[in-house]
PDB file of N, CA and C in Angstrom:
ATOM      1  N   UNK A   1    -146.208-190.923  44.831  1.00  0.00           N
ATOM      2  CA  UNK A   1    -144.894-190.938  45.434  1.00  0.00           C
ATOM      3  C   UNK A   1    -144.927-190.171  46.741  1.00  0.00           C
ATOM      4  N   UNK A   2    -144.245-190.512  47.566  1.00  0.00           N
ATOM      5  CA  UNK A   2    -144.192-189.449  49.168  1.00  0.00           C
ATOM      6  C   UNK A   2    -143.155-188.667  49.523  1.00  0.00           C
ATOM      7  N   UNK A   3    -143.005-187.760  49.911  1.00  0.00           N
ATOM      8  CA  UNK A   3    -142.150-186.816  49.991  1.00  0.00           C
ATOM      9  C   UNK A   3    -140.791-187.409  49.949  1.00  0.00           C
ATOM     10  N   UNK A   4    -140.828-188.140  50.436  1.00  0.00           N
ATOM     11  CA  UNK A   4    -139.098-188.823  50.622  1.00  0.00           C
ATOM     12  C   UNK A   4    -139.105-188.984  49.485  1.00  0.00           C
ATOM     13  N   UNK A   5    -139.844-189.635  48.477  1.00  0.00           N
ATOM     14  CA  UNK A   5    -139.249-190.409  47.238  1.00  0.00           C
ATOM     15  C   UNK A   5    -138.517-189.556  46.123  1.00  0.00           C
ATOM     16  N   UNK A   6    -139.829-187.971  46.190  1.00  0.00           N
ATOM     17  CA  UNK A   6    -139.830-186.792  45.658  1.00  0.00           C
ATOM     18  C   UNK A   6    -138.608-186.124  45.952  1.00  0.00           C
ATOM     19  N   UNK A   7    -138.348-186.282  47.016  1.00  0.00           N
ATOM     20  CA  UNK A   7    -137.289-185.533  47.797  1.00  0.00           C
ATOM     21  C   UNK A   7    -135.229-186.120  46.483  1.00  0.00           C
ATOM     22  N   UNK A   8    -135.200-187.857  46.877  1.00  0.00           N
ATOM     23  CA  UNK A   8    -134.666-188.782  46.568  1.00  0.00           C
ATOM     24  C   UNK A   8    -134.283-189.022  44.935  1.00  0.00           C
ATOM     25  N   UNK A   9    -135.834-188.202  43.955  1.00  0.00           N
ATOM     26  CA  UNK A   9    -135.153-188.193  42.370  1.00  0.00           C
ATOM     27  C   UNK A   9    -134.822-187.565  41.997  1.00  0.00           C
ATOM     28  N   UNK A  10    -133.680-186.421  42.261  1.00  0.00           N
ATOM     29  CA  UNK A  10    -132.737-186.208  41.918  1.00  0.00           C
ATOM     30  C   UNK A  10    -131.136-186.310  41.892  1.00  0.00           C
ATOM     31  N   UNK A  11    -131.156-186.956  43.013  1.00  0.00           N
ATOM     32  CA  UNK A  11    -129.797-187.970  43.573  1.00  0.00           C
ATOM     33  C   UNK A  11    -129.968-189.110  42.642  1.00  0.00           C
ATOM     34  N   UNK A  12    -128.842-190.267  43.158  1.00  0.00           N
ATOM     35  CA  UNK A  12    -128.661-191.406  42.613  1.00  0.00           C
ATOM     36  C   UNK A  12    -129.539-192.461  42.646  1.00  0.00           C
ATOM     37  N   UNK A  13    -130.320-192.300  43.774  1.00  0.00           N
ATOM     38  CA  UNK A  13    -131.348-193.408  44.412  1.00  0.00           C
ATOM     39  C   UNK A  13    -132.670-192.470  43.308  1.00  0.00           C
ATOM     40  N   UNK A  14    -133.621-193.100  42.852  1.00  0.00           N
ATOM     41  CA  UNK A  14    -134.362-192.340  42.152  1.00  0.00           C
ATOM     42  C   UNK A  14    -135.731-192.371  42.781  1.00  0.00           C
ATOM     43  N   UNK A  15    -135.586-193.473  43.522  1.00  0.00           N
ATOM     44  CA  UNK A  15    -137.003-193.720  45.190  1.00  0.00           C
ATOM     45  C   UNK A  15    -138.255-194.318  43.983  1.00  0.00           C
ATOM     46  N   UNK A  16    -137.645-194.662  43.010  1.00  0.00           N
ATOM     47  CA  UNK A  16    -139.062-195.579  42.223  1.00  0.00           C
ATOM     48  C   UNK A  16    -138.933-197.194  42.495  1.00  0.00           C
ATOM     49  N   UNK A  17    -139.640-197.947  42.259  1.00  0.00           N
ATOM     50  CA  UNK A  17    -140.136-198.816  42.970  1.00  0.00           C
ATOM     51  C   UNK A  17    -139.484-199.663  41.973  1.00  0.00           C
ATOM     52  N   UNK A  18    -139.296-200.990  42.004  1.00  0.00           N
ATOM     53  CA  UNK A  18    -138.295-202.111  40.642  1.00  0.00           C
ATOM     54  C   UNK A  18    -139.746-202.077  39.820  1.00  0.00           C
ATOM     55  N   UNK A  19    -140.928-202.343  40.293  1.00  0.00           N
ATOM     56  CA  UNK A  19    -141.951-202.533  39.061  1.00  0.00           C
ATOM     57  C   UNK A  19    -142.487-201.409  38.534  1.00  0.00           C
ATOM     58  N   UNK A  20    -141.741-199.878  38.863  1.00  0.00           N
ATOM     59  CA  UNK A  20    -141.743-198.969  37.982  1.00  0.00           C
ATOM     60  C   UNK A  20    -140.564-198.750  36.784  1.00  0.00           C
ATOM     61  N   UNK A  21    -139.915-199.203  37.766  1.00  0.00           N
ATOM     62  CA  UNK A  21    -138.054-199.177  36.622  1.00  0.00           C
ATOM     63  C   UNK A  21    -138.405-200.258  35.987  1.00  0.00           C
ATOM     64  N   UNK A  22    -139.236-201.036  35.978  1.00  0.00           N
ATOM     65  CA  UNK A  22    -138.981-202.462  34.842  1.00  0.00           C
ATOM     66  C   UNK A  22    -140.535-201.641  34.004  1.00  0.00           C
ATOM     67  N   UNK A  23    -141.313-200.956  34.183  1.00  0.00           N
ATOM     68  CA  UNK A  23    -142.706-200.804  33.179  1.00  0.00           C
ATOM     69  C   UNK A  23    -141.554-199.960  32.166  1.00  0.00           C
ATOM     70  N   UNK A  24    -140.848-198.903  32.669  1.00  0.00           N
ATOM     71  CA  UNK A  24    -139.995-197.436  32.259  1.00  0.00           C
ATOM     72  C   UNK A  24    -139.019-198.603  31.056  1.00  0.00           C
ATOM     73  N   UNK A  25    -138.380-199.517  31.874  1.00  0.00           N
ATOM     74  CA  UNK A  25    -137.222-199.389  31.222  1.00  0.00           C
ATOM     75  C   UNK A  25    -137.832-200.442  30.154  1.00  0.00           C
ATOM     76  N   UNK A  26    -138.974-201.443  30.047  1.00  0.00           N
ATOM     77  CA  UNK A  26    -139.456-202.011  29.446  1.00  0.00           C
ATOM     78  C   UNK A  26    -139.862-200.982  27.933  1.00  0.00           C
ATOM     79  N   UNK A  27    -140.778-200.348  28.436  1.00  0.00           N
ATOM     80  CA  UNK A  27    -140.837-199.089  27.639  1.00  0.00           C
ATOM     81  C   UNK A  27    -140.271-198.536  26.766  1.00  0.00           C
ATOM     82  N   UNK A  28    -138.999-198.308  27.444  1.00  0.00           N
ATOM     83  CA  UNK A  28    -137.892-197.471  26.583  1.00  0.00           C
ATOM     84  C   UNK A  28    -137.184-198.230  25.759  1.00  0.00           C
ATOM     85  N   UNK A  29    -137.337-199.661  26.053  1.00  0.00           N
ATOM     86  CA  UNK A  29    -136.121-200.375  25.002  1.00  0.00           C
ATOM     87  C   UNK A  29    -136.989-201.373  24.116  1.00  0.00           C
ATOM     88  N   UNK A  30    -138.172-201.172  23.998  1.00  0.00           N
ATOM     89  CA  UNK A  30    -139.231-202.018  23.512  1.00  0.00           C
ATOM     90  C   UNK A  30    -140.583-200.848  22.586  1.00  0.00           C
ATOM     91  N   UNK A  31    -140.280-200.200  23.105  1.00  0.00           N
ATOM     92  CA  UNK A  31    -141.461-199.531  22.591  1.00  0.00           C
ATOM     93  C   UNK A  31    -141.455-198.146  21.766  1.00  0.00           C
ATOM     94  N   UNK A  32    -140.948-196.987  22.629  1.00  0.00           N
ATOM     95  CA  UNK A  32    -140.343-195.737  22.344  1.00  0.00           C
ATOM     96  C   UNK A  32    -138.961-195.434  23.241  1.00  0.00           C
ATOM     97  N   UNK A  33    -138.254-194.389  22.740  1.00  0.00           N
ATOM     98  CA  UNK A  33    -136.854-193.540  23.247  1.00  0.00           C
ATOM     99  C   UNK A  33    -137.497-192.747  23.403  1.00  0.00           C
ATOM    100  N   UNK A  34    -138.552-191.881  22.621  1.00  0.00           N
ATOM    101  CA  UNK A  34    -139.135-190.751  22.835  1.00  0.00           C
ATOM    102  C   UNK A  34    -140.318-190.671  22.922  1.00  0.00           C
ATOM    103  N   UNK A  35    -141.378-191.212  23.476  1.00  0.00           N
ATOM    104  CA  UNK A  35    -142.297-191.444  23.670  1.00  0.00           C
ATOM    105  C   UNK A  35    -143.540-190.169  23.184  1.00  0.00           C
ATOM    106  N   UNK A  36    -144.734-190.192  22.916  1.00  0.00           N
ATOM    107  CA  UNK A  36    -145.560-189.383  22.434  1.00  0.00           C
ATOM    108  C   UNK A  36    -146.129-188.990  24.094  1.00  0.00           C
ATOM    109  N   UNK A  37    -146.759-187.417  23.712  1.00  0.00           N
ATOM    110  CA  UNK A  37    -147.923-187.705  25.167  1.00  0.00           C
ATOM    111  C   UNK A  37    -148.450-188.727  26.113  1.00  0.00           C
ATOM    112  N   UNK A  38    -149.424-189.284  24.772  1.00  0.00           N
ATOM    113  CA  UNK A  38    -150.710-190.279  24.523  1.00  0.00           C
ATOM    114  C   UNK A  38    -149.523-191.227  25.430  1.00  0.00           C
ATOM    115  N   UNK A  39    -148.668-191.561  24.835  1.00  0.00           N
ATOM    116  CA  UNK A  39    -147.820-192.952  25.586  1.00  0.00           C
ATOM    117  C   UNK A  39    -147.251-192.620  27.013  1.00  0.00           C
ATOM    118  N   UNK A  40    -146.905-191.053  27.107  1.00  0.00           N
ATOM    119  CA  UNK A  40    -146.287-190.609  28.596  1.00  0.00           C
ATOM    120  C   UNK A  40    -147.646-190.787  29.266  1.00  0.00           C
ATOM    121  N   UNK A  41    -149.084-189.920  29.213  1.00  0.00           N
ATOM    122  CA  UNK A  41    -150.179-190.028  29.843  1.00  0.00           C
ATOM    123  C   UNK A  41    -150.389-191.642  30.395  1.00  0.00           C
ATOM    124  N   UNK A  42    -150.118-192.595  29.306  1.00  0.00           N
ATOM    125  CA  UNK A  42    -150.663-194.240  29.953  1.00  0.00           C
ATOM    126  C   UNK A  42    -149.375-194.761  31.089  1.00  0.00           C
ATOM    127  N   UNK A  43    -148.432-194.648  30.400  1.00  0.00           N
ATOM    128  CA  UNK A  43    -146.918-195.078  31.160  1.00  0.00           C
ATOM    129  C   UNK A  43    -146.924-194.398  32.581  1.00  0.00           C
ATOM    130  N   UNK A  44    -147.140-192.972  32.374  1.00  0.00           N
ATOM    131  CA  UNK A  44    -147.210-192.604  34.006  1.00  0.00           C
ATOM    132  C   UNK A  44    -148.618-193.254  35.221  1.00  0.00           C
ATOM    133  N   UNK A  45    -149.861-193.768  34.165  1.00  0.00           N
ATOM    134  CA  UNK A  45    -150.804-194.238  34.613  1.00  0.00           C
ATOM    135  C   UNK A  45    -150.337-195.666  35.453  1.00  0.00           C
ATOM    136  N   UNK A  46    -149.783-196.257  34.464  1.00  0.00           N
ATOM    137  CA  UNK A  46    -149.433-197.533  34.595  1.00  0.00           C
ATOM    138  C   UNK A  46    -148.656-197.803  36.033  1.00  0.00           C
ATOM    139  N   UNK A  47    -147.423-196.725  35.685  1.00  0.00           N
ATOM    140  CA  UNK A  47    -146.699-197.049  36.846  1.00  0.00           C
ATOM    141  C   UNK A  47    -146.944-196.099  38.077  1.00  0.00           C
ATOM    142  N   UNK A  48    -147.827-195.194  38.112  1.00  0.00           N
ATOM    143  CA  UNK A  48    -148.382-194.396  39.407  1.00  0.00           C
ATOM    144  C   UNK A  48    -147.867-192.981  39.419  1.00  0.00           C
ATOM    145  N   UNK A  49    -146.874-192.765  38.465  1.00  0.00           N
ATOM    146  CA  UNK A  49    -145.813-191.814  38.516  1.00  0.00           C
ATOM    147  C   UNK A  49    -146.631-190.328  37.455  1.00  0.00           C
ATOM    148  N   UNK A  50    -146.754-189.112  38.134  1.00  0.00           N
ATOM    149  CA  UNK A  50    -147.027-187.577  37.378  1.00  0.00           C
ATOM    150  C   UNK A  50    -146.252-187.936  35.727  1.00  0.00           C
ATOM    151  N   UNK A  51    -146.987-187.154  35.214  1.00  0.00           N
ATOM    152  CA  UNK A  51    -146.546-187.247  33.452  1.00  0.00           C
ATOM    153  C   UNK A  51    -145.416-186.595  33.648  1.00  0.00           C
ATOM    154  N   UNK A  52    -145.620-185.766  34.513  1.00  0.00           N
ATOM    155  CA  UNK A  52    -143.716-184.876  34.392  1.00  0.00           C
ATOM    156  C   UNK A  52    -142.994-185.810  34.785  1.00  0.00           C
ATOM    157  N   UNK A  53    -142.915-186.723  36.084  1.00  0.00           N
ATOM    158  CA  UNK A  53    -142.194-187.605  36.203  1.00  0.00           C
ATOM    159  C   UNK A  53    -141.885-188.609  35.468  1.00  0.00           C
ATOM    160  N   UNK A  54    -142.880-188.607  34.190  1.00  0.00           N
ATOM    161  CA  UNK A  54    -142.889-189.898  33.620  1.00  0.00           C
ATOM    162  C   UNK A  54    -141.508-189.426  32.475  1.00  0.00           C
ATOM    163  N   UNK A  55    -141.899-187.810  32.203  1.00  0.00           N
ATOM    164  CA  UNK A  55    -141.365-187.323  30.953  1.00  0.00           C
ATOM    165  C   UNK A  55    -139.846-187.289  31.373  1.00  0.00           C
ATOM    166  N   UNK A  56    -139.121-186.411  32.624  1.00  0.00           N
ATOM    167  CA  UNK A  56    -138.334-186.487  32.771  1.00  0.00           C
ATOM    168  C   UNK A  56    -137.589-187.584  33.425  1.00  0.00           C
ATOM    169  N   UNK A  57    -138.166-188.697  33.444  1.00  0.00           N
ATOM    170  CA  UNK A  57    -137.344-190.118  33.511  1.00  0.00           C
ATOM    171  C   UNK A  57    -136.818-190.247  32.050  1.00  0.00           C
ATOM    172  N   UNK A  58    -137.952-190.242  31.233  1.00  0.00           N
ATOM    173  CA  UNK A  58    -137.436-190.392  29.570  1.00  0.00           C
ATOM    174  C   UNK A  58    -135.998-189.843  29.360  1.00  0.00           C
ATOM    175  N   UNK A  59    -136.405-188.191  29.792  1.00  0.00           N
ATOM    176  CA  UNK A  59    -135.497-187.656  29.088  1.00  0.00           C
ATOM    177  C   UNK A  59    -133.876-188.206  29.341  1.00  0.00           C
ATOM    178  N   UNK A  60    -134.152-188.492  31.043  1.00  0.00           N
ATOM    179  CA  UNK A  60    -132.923-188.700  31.436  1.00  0.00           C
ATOM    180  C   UNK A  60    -132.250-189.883  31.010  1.00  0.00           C
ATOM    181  N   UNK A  61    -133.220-190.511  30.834  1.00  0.00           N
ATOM    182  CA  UNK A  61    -132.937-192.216  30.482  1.00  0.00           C
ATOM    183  C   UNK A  61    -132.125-191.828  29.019  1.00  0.00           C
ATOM    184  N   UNK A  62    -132.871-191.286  28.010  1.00  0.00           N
ATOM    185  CA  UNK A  62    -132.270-191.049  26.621  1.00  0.00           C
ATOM    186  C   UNK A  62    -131.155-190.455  26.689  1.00  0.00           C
ATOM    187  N   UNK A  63    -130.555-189.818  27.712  1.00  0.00           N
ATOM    188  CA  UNK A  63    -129.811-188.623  27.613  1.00  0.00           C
ATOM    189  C   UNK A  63    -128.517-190.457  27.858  1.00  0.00           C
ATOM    190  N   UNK A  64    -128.454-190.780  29.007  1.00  0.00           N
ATOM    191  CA  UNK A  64    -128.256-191.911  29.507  1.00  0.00           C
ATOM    192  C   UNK A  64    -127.581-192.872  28.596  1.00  0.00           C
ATOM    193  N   UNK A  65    -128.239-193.221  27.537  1.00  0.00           N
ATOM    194  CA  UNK A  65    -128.178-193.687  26.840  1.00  0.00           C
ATOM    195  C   UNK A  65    -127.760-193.585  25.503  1.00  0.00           C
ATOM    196  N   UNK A  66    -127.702-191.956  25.097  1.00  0.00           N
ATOM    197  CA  UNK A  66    -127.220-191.839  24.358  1.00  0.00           C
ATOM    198  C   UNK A  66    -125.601-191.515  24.559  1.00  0.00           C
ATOM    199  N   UNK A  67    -124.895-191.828  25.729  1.00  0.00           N
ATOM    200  CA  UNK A  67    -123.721-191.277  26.527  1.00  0.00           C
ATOM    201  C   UNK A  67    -123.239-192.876  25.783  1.00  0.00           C
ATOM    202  N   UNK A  68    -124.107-193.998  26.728  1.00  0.00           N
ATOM    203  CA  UNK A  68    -123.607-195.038  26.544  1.00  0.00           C
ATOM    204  C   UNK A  68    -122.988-195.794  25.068  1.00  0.00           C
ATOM    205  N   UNK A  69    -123.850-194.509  24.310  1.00  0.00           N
ATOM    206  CA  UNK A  69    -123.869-194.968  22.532  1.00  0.00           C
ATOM    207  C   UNK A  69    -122.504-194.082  21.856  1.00  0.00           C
ATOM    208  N   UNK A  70    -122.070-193.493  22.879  1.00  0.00           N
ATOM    209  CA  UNK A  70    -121.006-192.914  21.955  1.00  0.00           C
ATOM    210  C   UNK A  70    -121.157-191.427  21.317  1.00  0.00           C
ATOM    211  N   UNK A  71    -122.735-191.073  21.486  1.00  0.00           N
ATOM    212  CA  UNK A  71    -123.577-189.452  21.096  1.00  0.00           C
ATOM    213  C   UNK A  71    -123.220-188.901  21.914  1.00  0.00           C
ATOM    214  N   UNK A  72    -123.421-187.741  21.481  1.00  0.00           N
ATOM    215  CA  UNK A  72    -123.483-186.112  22.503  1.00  0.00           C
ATOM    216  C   UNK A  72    -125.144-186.713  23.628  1.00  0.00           C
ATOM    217  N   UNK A  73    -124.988-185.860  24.941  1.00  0.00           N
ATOM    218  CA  UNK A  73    -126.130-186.479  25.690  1.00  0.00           C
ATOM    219  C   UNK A  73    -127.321-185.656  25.035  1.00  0.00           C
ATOM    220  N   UNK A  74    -127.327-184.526  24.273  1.00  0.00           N
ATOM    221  CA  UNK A  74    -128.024-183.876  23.572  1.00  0.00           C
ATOM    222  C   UNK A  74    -128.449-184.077  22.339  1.00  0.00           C
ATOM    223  N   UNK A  75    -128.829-184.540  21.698  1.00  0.00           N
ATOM    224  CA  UNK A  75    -129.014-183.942  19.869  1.00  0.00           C
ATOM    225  C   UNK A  75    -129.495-182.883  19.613  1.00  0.00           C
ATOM    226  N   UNK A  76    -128.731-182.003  19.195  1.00  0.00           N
ATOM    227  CA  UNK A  76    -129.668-180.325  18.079  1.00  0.00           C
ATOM    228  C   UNK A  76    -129.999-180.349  16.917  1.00  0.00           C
ATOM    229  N   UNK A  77    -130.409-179.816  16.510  1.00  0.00           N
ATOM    230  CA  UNK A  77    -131.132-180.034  15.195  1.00  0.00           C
ATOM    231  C   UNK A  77    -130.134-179.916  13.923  1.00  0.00           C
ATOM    232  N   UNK A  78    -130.401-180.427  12.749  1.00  0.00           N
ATOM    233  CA  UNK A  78    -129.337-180.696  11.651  1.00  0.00           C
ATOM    234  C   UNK A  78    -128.893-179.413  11.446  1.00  0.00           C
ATOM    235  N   UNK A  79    -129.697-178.166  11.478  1.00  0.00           N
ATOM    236  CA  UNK A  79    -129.365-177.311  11.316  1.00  0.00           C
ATOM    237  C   UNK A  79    -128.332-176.138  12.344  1.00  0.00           C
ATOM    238  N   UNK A  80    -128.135-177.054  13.553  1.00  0.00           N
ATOM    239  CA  UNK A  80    -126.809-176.689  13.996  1.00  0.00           C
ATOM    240  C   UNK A  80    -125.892-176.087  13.842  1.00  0.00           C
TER     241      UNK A  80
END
């Protein structure tokens, strides 16, 4: 990614490319919500993107998604 893009994911524009948002979002609705390492290590391979970047797309995506579902953007543990 180049500074601009880096600069760009934390705003609205996220500066990833459509054939990274389609490996990600393919990913997430096909494969895992929460993905293991082993799966962040290949996914960030795949699409060019740092494992941190890979991880905190996840997170955000789940968080995202769990808004859309009607959940808290969080889950804590049962023991809450």
């Amino acid at each position: 990614m180049s500074s601009h893009q880096k600069e760009k994911w934390g705003s609205d524009s996220t500066g990833l490319t459509n054939q990274q948002i389609e490996v990600l979002e393919y990913n997430f609705n096909n494969v895992s919500k929460q993905p293991h390492n082993t799966s962040i290590m290949l996914i960030a391979a795949e699409t060019g993107l740092t494992e941190e970047e890979t991880k905190k797309w996840f997170k955000e995506r789940l968080a995202k998604w769990r808004e859309s579902e009607g959940l808290p953007r969080h889950c804590g543990s049962v023991m809450d």
